[in-house]
Protein backbone atom coordinates (compact mmCIF):
# COMPACT_ATOMS: atom_id res chain seq x y z
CA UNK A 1 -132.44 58.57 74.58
CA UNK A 2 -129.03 57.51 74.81
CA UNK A 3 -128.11 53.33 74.08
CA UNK A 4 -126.92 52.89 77.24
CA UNK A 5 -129.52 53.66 79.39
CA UNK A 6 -132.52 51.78 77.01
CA UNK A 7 -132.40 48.56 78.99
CA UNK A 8 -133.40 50.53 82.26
CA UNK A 9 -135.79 52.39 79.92
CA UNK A 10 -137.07 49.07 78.57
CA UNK A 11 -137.48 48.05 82.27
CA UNK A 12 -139.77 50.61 83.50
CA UNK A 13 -142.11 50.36 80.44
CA UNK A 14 -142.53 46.88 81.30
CA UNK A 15 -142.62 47.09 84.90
CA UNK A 16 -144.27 50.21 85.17
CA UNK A 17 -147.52 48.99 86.85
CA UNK A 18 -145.99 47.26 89.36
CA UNK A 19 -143.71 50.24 90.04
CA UNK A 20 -146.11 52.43 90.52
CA UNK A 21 -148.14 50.36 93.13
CA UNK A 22 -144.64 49.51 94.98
CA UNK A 23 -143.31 53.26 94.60
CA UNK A 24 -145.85 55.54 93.95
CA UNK A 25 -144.48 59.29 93.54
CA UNK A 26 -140.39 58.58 94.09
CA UNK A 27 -137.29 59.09 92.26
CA UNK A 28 -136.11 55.56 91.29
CA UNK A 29 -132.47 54.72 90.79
CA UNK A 30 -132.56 51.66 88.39
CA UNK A 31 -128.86 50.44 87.98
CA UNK A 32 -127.49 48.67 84.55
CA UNK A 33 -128.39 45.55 86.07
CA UNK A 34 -132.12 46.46 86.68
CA UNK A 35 -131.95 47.21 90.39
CA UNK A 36 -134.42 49.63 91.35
CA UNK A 37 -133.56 51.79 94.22
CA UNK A 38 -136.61 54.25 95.63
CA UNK A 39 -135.69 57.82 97.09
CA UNK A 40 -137.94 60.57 98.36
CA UNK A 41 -135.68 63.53 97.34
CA UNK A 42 -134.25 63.61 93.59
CA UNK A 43 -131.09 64.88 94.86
CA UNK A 44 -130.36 61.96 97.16
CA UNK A 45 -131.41 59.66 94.70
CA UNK A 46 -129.14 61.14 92.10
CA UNK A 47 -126.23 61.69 94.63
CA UNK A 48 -126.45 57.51 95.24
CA UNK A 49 -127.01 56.98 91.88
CA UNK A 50 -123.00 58.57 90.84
CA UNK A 51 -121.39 57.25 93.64
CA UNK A 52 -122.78 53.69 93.00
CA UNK A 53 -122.94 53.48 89.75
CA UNK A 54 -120.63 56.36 88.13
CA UNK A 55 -122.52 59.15 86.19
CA UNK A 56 -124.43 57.83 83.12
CA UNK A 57 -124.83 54.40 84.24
CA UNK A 58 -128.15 54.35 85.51
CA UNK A 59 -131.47 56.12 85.17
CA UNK A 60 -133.11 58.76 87.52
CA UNK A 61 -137.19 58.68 87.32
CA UNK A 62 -139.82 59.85 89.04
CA UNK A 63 -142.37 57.47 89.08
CA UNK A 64 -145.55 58.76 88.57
CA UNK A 65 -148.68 57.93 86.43
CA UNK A 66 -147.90 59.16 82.59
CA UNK A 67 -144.37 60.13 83.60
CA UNK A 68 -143.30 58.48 80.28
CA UNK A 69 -144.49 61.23 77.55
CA UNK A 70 -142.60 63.99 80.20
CA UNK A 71 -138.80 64.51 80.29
CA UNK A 72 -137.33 65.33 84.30
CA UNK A 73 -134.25 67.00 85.08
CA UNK A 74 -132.44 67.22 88.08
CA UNK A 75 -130.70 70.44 89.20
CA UNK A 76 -128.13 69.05 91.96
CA UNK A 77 -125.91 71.59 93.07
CA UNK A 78 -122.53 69.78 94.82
C-alpha cells in the first residue's frame, strides 16, 4: 500500500462498522481529508474521484463485509 493513501486506509479500518451500516455494498471515494463520498457504479465513483481529487489522491473501496483481506481494481475505460 502506497504512504499516501494509509490515512484513508487507516480511516476505513476504524470506521469500518459504521461504514458498512451507512453504505452497505458501494464504492466509497474517501478524499485525503477523510471525506467519504458513496457511489453505486465503480466507474462513477472513480471518474469523481480524479476530477476532484487528481489521480492518486484518494482511495476507491467497495464497502463490503471482509473487503479488507481482498484487493479491487477498477477497469475504467475513458
Amino acid at each position: 500500500m502506497e504512504l499516501a493513501l494509509k490515512g484513508q486506509y487507516d480511516y476505513y479500518v476504524a470506521h469500518e462498522g459504521e461504514l458498512l451500516q451507512q453504505y452497505p455494498g458501494k464504492h466509497l471515494v474517501i478524499s485525503d481529508n477523510l471525506q467519504v463520498f458513496p457511489f453505486v457504479n465503480p466507474k462513477d465513483a472513480y471518474r469523481f474521484g480524479v476530477k476532484n481529487f487528481g489521480a492518486g489522491h484518494f482511495m476507491l473501496h467497495k464497502c463490503v463485509p471482509g473487503s479488507l483481506n481482498v484487493v479491487h481494481t477498477v477497469n475504467c475505460a475513458f
